[in-house]
N, C-alpha and C. Protein backbone atom coordinates (compact mmCIF):
# COMPACT_ATOMS: atom_id res chain seq x y z
N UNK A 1 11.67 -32.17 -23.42
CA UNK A 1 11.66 -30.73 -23.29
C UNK A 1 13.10 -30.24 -23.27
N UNK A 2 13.39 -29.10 -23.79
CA UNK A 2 14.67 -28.77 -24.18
C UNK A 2 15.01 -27.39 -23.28
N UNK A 3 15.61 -26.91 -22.65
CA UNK A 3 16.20 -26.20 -22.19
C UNK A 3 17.41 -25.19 -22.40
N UNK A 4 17.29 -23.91 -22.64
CA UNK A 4 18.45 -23.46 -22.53
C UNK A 4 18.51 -22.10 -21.22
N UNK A 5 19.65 -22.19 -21.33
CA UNK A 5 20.08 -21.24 -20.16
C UNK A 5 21.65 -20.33 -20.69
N UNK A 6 20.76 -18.73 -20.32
CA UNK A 6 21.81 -18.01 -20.51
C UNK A 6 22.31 -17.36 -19.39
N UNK A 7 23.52 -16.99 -19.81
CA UNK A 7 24.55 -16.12 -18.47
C UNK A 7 24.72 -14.82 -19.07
N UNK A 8 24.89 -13.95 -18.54
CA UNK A 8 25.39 -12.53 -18.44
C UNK A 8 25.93 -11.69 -17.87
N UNK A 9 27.24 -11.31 -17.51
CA UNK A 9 27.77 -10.67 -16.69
C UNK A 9 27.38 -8.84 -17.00
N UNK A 10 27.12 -8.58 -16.06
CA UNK A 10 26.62 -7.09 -15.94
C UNK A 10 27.77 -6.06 -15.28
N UNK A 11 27.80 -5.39 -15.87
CA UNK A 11 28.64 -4.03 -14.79
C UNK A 11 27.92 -3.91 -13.30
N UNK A 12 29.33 -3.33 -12.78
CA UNK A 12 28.55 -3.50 -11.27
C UNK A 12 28.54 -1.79 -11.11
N UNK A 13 27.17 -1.01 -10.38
CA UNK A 13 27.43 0.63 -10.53
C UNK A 13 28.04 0.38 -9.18
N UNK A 14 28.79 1.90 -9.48
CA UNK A 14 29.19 2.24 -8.45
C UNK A 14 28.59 3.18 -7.25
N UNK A 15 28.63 2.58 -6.14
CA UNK A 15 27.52 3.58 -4.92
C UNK A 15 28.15 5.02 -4.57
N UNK A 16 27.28 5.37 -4.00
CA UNK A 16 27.65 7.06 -4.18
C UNK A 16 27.33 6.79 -2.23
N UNK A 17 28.62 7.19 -1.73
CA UNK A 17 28.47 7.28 -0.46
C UNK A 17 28.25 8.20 0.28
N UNK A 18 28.40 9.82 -0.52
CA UNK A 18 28.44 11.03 -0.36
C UNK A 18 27.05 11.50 -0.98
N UNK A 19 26.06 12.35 -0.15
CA UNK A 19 24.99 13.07 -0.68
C UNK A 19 25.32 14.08 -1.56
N UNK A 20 26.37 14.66 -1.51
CA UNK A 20 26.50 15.99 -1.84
C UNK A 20 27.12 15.37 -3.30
N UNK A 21 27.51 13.97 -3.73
CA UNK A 21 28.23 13.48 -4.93
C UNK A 21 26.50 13.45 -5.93
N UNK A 22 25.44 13.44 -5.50
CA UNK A 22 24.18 13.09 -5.94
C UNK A 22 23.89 14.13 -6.84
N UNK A 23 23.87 13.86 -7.82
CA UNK A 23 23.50 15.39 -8.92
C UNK A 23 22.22 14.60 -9.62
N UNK A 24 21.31 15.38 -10.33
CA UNK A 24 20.53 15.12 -11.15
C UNK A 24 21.02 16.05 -12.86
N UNK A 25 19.89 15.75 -13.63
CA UNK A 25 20.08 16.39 -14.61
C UNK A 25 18.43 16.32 -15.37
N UNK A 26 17.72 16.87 -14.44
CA UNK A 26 16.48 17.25 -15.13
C UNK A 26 15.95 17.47 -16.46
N UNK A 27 16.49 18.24 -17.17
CA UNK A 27 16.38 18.63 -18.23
C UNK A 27 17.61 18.51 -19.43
N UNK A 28 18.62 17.74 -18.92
CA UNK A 28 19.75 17.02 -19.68
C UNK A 28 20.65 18.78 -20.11
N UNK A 29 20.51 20.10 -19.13
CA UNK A 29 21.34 21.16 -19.81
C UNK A 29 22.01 21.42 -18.15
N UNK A 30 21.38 21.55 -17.28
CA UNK A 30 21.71 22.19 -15.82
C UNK A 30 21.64 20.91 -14.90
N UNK A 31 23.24 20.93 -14.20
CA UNK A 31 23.12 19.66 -12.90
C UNK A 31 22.75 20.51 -11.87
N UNK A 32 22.20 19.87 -11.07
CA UNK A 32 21.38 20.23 -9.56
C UNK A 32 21.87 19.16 -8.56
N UNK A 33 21.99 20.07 -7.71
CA UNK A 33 22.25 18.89 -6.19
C UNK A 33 20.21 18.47 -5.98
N UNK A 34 20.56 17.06 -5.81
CA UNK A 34 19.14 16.60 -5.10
C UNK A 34 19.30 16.91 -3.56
N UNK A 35 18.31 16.94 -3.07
CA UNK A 35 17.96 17.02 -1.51
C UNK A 35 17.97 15.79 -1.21
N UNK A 36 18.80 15.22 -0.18
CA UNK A 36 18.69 13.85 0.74
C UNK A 36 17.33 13.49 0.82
N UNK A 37 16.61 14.44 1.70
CA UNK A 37 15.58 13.75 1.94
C UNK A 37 14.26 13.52 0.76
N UNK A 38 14.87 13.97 -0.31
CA UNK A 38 13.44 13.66 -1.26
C UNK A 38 13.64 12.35 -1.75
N UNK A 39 15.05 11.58 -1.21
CA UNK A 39 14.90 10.08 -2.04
C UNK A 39 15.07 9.03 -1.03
N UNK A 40 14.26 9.54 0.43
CA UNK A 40 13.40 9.14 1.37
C UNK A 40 11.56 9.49 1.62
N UNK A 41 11.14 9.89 -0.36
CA UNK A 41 9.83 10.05 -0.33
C UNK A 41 9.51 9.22 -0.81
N UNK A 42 9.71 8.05 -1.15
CA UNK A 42 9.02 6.83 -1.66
C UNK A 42 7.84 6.52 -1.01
N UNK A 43 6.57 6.00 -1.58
CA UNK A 43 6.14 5.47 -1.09
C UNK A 43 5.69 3.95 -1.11
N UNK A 44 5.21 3.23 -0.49
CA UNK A 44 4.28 1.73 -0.41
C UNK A 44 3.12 1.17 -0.81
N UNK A 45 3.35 0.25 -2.04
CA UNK A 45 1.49 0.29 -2.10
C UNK A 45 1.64 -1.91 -2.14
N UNK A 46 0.30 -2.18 -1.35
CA UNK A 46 0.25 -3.92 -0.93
C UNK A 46 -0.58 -3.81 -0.62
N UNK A 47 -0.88 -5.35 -0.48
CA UNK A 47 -2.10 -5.87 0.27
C UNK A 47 -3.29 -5.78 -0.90
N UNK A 48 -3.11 -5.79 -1.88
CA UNK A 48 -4.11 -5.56 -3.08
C UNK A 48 -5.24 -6.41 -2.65
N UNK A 49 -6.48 -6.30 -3.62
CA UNK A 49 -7.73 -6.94 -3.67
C UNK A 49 -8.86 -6.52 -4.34
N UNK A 50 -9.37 -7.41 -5.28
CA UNK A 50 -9.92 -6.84 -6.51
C UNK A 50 -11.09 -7.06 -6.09
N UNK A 51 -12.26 -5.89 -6.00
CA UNK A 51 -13.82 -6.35 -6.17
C UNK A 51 -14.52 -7.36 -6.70
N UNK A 52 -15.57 -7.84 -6.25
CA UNK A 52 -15.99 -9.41 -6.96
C UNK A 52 -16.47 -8.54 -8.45
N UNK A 53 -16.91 -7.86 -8.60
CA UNK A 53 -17.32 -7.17 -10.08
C UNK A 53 -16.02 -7.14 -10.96
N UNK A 54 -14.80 -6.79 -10.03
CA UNK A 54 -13.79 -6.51 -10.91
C UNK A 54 -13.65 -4.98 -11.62
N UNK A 55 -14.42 -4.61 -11.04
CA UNK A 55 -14.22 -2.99 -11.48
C UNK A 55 -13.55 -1.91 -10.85
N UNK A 56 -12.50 -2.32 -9.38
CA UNK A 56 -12.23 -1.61 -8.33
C UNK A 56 -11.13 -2.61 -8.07
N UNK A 57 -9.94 -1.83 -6.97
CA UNK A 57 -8.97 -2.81 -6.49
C UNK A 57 -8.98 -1.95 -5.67
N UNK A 58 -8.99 -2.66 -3.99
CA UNK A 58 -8.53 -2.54 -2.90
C UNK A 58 -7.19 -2.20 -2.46
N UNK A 59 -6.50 -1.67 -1.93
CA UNK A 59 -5.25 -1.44 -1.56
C UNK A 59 -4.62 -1.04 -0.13
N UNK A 60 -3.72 -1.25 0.14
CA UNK A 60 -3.24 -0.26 1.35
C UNK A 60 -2.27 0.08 0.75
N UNK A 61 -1.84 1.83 1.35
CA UNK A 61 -0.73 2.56 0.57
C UNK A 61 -0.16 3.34 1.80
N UNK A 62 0.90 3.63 2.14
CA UNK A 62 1.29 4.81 3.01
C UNK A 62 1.27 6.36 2.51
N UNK A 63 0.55 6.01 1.24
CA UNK A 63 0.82 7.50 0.11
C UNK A 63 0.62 9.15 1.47
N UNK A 64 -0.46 8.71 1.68
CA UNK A 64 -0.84 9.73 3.09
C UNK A 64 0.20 10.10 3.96
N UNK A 65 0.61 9.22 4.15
CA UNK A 65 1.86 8.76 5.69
C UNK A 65 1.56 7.97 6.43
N UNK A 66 0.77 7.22 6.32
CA UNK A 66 0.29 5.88 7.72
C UNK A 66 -0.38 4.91 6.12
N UNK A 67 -0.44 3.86 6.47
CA UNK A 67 -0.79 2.52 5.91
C UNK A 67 -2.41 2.91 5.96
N UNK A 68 -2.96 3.15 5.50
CA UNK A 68 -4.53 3.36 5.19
C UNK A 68 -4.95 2.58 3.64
N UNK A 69 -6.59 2.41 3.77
CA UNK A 69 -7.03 1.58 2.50
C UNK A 69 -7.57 2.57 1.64
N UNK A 70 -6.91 2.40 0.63
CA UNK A 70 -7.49 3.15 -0.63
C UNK A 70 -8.43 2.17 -2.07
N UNK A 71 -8.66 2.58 -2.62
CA UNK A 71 -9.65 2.20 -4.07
C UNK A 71 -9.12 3.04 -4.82
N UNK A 72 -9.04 2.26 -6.02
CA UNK A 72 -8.82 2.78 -7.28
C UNK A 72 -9.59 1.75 -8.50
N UNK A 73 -9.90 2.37 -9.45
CA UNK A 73 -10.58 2.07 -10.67
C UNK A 73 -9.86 0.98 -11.09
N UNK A 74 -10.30 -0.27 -12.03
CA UNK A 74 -9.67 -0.95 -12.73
C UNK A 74 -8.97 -0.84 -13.64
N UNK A 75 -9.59 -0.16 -14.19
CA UNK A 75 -9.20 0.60 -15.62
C UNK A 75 -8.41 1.95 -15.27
N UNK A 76 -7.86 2.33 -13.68
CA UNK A 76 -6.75 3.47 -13.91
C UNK A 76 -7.82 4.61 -13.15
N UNK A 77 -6.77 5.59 -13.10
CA UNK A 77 -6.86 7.19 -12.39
C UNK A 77 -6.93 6.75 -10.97
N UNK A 78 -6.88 8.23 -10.45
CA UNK A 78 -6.66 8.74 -9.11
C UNK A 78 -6.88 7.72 -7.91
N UNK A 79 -6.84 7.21 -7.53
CA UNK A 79 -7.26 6.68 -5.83
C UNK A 79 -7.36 7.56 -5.19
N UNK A 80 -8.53 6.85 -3.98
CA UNK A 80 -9.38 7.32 -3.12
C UNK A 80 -8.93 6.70 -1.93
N UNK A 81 -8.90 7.52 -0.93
CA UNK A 81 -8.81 6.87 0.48
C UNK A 81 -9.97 6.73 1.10
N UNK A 82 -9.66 5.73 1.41
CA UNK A 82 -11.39 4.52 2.13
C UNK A 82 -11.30 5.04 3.82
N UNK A 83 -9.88 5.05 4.54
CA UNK A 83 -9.93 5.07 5.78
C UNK A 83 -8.47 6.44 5.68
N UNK A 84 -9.06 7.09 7.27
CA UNK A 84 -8.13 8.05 7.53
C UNK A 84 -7.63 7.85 9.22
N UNK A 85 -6.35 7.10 8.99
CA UNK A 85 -6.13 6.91 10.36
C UNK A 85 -4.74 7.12 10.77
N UNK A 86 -3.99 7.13 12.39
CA UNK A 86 -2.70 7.37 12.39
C UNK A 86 -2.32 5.81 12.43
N UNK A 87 -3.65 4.75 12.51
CA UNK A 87 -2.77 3.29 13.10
C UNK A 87 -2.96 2.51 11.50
N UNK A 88 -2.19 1.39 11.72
CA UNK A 88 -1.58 0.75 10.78
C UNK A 88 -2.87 0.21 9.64
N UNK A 89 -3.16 -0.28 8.81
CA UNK A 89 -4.20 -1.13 8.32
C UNK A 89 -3.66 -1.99 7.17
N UNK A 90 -3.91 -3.33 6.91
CA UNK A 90 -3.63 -4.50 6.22
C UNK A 90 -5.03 -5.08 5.81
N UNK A 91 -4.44 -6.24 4.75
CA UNK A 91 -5.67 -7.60 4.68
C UNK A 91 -6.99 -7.07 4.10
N UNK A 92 -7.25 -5.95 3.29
CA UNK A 92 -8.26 -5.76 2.76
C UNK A 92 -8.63 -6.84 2.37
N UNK A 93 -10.27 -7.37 2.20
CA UNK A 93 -10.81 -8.46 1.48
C UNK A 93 -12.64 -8.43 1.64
N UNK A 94 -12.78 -7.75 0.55
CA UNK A 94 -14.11 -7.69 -0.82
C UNK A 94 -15.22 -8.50 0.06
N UNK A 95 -16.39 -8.49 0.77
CA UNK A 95 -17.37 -9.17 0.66
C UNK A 95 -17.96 -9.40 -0.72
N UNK A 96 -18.15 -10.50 -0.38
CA UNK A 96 -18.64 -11.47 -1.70
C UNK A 96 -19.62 -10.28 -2.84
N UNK A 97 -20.77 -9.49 -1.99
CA UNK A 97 -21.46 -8.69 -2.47
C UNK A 97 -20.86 -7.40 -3.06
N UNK A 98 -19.59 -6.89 -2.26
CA UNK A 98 -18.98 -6.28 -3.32
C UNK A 98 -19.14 -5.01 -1.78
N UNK A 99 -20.04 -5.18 -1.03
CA UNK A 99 -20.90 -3.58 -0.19
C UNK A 99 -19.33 -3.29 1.14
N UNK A 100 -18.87 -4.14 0.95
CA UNK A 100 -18.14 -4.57 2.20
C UNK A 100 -16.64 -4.55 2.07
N UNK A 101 -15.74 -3.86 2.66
CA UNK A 101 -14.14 -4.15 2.48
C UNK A 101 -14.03 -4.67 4.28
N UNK A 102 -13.19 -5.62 4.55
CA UNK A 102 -12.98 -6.19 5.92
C UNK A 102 -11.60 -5.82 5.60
N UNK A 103 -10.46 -5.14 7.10
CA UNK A 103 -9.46 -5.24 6.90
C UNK A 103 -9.14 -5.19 8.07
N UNK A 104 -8.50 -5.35 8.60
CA UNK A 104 -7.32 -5.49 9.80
C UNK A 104 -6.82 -4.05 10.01
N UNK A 105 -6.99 -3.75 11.58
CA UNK A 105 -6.24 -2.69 11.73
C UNK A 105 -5.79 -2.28 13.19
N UNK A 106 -4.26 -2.28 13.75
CA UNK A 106 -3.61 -2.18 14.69
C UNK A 106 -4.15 -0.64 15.04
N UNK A 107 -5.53 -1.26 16.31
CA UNK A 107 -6.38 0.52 16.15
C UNK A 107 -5.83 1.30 17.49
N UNK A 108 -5.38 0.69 18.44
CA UNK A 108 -4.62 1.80 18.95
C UNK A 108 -2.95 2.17 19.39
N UNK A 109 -2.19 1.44 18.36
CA UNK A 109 -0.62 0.89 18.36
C UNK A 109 -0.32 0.48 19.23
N UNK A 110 -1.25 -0.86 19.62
CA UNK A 110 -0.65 -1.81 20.94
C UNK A 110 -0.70 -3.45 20.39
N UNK A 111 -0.32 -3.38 18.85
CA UNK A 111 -0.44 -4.77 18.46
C UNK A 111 -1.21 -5.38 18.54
N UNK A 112 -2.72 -5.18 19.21
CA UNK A 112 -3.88 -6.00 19.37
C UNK A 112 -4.67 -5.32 18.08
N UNK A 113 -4.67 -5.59 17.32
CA UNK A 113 -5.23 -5.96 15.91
C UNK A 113 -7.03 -6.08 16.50
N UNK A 114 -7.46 -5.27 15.40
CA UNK A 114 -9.31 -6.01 15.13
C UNK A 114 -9.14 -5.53 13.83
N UNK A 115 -10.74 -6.67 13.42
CA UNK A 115 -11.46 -6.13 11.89
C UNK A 115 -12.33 -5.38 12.02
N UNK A 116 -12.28 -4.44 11.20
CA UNK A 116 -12.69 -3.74 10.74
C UNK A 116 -13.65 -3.82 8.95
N UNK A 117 -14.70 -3.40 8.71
CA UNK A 117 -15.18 -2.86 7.80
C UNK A 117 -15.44 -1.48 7.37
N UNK A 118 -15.38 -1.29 6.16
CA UNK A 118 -15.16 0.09 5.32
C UNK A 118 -16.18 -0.44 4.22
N UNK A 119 -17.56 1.09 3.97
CA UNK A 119 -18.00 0.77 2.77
C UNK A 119 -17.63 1.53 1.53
N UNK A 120 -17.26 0.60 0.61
CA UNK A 120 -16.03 1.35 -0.78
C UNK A 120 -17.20 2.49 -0.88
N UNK A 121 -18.68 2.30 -0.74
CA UNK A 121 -19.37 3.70 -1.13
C UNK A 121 -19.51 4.87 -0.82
N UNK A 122 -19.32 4.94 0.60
CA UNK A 122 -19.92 5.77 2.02
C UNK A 122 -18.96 6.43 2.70
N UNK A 123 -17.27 4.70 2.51
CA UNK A 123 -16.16 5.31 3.70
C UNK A 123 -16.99 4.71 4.95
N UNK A 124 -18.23 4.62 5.45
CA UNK A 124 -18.45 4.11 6.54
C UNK A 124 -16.90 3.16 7.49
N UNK A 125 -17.03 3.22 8.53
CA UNK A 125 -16.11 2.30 9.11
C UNK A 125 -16.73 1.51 10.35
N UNK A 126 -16.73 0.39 10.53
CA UNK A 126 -17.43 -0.20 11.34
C UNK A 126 -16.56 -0.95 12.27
N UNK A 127 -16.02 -1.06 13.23
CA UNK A 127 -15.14 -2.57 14.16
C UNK A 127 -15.90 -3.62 14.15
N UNK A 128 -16.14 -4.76 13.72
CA UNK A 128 -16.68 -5.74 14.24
C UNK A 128 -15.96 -6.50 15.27
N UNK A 129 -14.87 -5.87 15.60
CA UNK A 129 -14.33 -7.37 16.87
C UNK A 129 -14.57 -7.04 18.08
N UNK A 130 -13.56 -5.39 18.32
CA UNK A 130 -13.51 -5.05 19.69
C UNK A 130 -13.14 -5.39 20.53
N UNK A 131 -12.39 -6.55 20.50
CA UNK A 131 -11.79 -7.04 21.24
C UNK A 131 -10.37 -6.73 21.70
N UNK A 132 -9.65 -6.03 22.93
CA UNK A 132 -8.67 -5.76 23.45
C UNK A 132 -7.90 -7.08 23.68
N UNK A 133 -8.45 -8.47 24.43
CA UNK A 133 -7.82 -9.53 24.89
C UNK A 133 -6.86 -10.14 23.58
N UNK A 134 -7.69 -10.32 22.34
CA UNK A 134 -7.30 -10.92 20.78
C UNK A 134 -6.73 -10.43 19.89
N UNK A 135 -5.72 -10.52 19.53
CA UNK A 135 -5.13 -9.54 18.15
C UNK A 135 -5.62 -10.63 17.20
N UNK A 136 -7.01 -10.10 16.21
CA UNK A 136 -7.55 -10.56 15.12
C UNK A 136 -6.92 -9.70 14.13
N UNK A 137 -6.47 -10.79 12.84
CA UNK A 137 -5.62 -10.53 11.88
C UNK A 137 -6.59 -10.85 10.12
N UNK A 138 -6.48 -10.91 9.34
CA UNK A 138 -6.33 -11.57 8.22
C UNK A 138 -7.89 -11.71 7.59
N UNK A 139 -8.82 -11.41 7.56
CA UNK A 139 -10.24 -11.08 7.60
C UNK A 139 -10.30 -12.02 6.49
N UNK A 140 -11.28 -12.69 6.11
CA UNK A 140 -11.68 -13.79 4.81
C UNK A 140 -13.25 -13.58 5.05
N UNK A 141 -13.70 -13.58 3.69
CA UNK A 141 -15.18 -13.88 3.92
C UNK A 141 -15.21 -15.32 3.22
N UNK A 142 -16.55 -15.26 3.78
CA UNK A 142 -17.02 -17.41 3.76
C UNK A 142 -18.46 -17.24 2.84
């Protein structure tokens, strides 16, 4: 087996340490100062997980402002939020049947974690743990 390997030296940009140095050019005729805080609107999307059909993917996104589970189509458009909460949520994962999302969720911001279920149809939300003593994490179905 033969191998090659290339190198490339790249320009290094230069950082802009000053907000007020931040211009845009929208429309390539008029510069504009950007606002600081609009390039602290990013948001997060993880924790993916594809329906056993394959027609849906699971997600958590902060798009809202808190880590909540959303759905979106396989094939594209809008997402839907599955859960509406202020506490954290992770670990989406698909019952086998497809009726079922299990996910993890830090439900009253004291690090003690339970699972939770969400139905992708309904939004239903269910706790199955309840448990205060256990921070349950990482949900798998068997």
């Amino acid at each position: 087996m033969n191998t090659i390997a290339l190198s490339q030296t790249l320009s290094t940009p230069s950082a802009v340490t000053d907000p007020a140095q931040i211009k845009s050019k929208p429309d390539a005729q008029v510069e504009r100062n950007l606002e600081i805080e609009k390039l602290y609107m990013a948001r997060a999307i993880g924790d993916t997980a594809w329906s056993p059909d394959g027609n849906a993917i699971a997600f958590v996104s902060n798009i809202s402002g808190r880590n909540n589970l959303w759905l979106v189509p396989a094939q594209g458009g809008w997402p839907t939020q599955l859960t509406v909460s202020d506490q954290r949520q992770t670990s989406p994962s698909w019952s086998p049947d497809g009726k079922w999302i299990a996910y993890a969720s830090d439900y009253d911001g004291d690090e003690q974690w339970d699972i939770f279920l969400v139905s992708p149809k309904t939004g239903q939300v269910v706790n199955v743990t309840k448990n205060r003593d256990i921070s349950e994490e990482g949900p798998t179905w068997s």
